[in-house]
C-alpha atoms as a PDB file:
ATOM      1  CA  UNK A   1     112.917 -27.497 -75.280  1.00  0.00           C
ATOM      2  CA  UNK A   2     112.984 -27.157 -79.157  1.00  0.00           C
ATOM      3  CA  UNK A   3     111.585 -29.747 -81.058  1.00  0.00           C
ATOM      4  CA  UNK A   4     112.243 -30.362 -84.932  1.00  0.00           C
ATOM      5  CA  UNK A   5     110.140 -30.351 -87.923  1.00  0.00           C
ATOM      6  CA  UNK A   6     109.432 -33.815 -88.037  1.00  0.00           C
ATOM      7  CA  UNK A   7     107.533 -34.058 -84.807  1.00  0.00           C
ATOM      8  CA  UNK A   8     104.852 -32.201 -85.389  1.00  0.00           C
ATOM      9  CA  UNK A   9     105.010 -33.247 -88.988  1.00  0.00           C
ATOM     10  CA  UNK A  10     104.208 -37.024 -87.445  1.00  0.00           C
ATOM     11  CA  UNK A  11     101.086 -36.246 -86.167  1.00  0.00           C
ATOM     12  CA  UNK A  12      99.910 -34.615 -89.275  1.00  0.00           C
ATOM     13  CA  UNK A  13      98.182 -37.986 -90.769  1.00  0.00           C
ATOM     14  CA  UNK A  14      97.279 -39.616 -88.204  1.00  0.00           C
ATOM     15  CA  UNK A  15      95.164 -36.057 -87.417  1.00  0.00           C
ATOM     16  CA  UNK A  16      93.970 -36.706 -90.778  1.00  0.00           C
ATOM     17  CA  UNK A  17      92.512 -40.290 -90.822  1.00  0.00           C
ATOM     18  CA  UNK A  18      90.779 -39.017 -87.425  1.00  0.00           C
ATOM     19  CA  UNK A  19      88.825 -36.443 -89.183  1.00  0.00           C
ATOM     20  CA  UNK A  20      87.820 -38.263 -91.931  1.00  0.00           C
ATOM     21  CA  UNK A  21      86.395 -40.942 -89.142  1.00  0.00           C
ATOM     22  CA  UNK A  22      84.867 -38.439 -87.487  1.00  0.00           C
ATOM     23  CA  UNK A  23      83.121 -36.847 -90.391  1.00  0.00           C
ATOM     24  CA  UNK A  24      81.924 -40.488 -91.737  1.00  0.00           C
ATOM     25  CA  UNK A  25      80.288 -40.681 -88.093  1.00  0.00           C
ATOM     26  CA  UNK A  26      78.682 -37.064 -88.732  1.00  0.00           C
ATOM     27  CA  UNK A  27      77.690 -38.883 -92.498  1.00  0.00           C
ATOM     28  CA  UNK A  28      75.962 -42.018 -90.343  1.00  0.00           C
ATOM     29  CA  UNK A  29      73.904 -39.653 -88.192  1.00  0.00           C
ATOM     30  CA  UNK A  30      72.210 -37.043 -91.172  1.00  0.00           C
ATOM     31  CA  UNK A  31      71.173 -40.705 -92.672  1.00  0.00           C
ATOM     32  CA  UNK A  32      69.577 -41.532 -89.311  1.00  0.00           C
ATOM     33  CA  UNK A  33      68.222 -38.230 -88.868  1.00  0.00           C
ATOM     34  CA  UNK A  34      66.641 -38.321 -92.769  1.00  0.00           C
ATOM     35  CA  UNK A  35      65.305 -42.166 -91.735  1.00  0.00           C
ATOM     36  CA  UNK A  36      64.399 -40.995 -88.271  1.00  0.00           C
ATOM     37  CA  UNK A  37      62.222 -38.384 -89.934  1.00  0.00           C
ATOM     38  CA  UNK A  38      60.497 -39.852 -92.402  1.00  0.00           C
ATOM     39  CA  UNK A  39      59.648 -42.267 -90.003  1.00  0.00           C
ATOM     40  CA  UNK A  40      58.630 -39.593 -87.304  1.00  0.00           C
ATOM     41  CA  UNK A  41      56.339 -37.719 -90.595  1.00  0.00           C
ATOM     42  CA  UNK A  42      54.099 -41.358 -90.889  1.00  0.00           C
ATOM     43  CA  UNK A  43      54.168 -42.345 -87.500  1.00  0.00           C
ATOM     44  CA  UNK A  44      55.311 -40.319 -84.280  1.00  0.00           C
ATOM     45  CA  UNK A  45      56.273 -42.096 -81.605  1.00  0.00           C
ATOM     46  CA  UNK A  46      57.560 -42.069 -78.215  1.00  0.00           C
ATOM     47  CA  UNK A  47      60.909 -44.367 -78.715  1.00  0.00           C
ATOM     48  CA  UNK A  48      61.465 -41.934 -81.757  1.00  0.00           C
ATOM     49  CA  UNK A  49      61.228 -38.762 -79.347  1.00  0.00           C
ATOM     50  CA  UNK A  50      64.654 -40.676 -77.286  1.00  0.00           C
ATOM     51  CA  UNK A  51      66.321 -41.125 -80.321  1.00  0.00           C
ATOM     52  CA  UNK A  52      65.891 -37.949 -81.591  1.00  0.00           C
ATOM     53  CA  UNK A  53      67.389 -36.761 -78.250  1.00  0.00           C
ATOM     54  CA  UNK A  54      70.301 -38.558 -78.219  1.00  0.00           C
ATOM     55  CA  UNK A  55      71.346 -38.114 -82.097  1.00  0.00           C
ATOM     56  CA  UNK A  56      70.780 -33.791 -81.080  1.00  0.00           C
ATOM     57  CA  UNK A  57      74.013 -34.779 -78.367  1.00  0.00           C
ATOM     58  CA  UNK A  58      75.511 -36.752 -80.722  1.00  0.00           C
ATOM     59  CA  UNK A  59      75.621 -34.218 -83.255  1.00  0.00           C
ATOM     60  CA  UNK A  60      77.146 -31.535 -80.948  1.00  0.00           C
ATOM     61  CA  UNK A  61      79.303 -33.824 -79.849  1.00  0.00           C
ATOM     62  CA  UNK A  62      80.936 -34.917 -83.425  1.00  0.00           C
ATOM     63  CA  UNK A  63      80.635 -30.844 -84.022  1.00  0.00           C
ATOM     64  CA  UNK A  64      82.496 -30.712 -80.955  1.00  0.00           C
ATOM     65  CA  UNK A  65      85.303 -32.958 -81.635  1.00  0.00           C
ATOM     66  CA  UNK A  66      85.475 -32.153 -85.522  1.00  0.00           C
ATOM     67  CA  UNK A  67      86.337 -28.326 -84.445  1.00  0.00           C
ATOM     68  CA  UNK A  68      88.658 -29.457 -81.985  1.00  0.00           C
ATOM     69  CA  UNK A  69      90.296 -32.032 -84.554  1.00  0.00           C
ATOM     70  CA  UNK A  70      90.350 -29.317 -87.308  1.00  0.00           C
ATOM     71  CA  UNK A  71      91.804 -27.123 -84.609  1.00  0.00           C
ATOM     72  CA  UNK A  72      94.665 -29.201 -83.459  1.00  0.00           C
ATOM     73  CA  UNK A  73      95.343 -29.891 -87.330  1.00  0.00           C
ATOM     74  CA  UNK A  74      95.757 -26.014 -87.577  1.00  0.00           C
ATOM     75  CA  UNK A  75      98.232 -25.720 -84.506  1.00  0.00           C
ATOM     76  CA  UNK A  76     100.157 -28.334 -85.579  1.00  0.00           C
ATOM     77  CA  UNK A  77     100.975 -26.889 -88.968  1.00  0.00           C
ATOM     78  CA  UNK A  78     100.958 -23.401 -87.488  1.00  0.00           C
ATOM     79  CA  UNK A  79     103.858 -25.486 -84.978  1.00  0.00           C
ATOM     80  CA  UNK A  80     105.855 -26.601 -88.051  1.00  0.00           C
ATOM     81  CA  UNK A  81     105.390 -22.850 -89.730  1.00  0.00           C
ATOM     82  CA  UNK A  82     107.350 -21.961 -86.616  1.00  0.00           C
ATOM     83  CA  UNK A  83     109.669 -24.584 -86.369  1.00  0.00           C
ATOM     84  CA  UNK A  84     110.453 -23.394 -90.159  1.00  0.00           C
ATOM     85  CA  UNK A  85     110.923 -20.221 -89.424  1.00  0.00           C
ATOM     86  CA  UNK A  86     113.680 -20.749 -86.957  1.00  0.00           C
ATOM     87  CA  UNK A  87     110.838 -19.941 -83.942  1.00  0.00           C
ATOM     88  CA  UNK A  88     111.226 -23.404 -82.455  1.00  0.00           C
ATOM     89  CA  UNK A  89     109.857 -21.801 -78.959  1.00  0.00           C
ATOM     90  CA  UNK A  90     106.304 -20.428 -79.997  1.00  0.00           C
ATOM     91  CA  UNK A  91     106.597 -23.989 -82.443  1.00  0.00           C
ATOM     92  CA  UNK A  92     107.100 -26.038 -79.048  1.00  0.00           C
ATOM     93  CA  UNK A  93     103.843 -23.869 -77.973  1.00  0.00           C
ATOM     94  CA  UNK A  94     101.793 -24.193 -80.140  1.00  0.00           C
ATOM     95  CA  UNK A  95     102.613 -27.938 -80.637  1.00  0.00           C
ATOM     96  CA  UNK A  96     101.279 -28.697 -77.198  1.00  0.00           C
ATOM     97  CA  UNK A  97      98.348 -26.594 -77.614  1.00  0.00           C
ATOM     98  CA  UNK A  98      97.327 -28.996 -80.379  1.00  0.00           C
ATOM     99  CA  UNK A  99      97.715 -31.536 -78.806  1.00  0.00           C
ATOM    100  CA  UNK A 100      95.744 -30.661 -76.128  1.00  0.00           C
ATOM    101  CA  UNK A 101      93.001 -29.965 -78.255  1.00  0.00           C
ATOM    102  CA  UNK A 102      93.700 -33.421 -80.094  1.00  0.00           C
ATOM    103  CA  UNK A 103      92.986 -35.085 -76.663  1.00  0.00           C
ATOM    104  CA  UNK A 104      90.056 -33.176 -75.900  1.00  0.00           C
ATOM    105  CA  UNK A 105      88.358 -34.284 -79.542  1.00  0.00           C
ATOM    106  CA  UNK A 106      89.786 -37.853 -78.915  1.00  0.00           C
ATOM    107  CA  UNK A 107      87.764 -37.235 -75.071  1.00  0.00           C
ATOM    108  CA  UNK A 108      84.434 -36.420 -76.594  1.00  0.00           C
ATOM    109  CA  UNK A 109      84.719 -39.018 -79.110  1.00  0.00           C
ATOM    110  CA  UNK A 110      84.772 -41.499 -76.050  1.00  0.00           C
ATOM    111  CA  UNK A 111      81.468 -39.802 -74.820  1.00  0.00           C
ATOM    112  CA  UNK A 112      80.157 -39.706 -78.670  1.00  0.00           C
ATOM    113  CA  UNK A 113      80.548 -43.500 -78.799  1.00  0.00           C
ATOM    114  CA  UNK A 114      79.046 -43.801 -75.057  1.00  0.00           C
ATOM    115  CA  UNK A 115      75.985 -42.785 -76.258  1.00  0.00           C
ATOM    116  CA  UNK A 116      75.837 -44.036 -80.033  1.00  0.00           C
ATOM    117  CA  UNK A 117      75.931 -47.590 -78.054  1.00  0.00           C
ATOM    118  CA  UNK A 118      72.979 -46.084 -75.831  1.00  0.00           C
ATOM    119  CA  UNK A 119      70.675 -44.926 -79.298  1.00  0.00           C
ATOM    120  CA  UNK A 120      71.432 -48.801 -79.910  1.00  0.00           C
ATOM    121  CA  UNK A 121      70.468 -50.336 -76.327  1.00  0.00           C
ATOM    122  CA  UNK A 122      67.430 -48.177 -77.144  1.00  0.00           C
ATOM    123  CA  UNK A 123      66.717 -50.067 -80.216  1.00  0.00           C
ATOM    124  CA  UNK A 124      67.346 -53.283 -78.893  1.00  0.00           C
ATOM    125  CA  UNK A 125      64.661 -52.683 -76.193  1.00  0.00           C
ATOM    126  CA  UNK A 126      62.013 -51.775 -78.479  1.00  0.00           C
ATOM    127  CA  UNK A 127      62.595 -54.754 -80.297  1.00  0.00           C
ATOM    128  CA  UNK A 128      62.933 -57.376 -76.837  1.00  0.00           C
ATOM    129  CA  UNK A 129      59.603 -55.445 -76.398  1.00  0.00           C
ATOM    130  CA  UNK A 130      57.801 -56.388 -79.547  1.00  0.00           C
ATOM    131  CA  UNK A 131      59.075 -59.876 -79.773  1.00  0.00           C
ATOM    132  CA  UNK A 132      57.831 -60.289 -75.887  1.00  0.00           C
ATOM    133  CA  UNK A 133      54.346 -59.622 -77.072  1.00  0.00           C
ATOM    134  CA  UNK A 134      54.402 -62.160 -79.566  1.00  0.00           C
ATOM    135  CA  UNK A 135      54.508 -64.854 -77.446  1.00  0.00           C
END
C-alpha cells in the first residue's frame, strides 16, 4: 500500500505541539527539583525522600517519551523523504515505524501523568496530616 505525501505530512504538527508539551512537563519538574532541593539543603525530610523518588521516574519517563516523540518526528519526515523520492514502499515503512514509536511516547506519557497525580496525593497527605494535628 503506497501512501502520499500528505499523510505523513499530517502528523507532522500535531508531533510538534506534543513535544513542546512534553518538554514544558520536563520544564515543571527541574523547577520542582531546584525547590525540592533547596528545601531538602534546610530541612531533610522523609516526605521529601518520596518525592524525590518519584520526580527520578518521572524524569526518565518524560526522557523516555521525548526520545520516542523526537524519534517518530524523524521517521515521519524520513517517510515523506521517501515518499518524495518516488520510494513510497520503505515511505509506507517507515511511516508505521513512527507511529509506533508515537504511541509508545503517547503510552509513557499515560504512566508519566499516573504518577505526577501520585507526587500530588503525596502532597495532599502531608498536608491532611498537618492540619489533623491542629485540631
Amino acid at each position: 500500500m503506497e501512501i502520499s505525501l500528505t499523510t505523513p505530512a499530517l502528523l507532522f504538527p500535531a508531533i510538534s505541539l506534543l513535544l513542546l508539551a512534553y518538554t514544558n512537563r520536563f520544564l515543571a519538574i527541574a523547577n520542582i527539583i531546584r525547590q525540592l532541593h533547596k528545601m531538602h539543603l534546610d530541612n531533610p525530610k522523609k516526605i521529601l525522600e518520596g518525592q524525590m523518588q518519584n520526580l527520578r521516574r518521572r524524569l526518565f519517563l518524560i526522557r523516555t517519551m521525548q526520545f520516542f516523540g523526537v524519534a517518530s518526528l524523524f521517521l515521519c519526515v524520513l517517510a515523506m523523504f521517501f515518499i518524495y523520492m518516488k520510494v513510497g514502499e520503505w515511505g509506507s515503512y517507515t511511516f508505521g515505524v513512527s507511529l509506533v514509536f508515537l504511541l509508545l511516547s503517547l503510552f509513557i506519557s499515560l504512566r508519566e501523568i499516573q504518577l505526577s497525580t501520585k507526587a500530588l496525593e503525596i502532597e495532599l497527605s502531608d498536608m491532611e496530616f498537618g492540619s489533623k494535628l491542629k485540631f
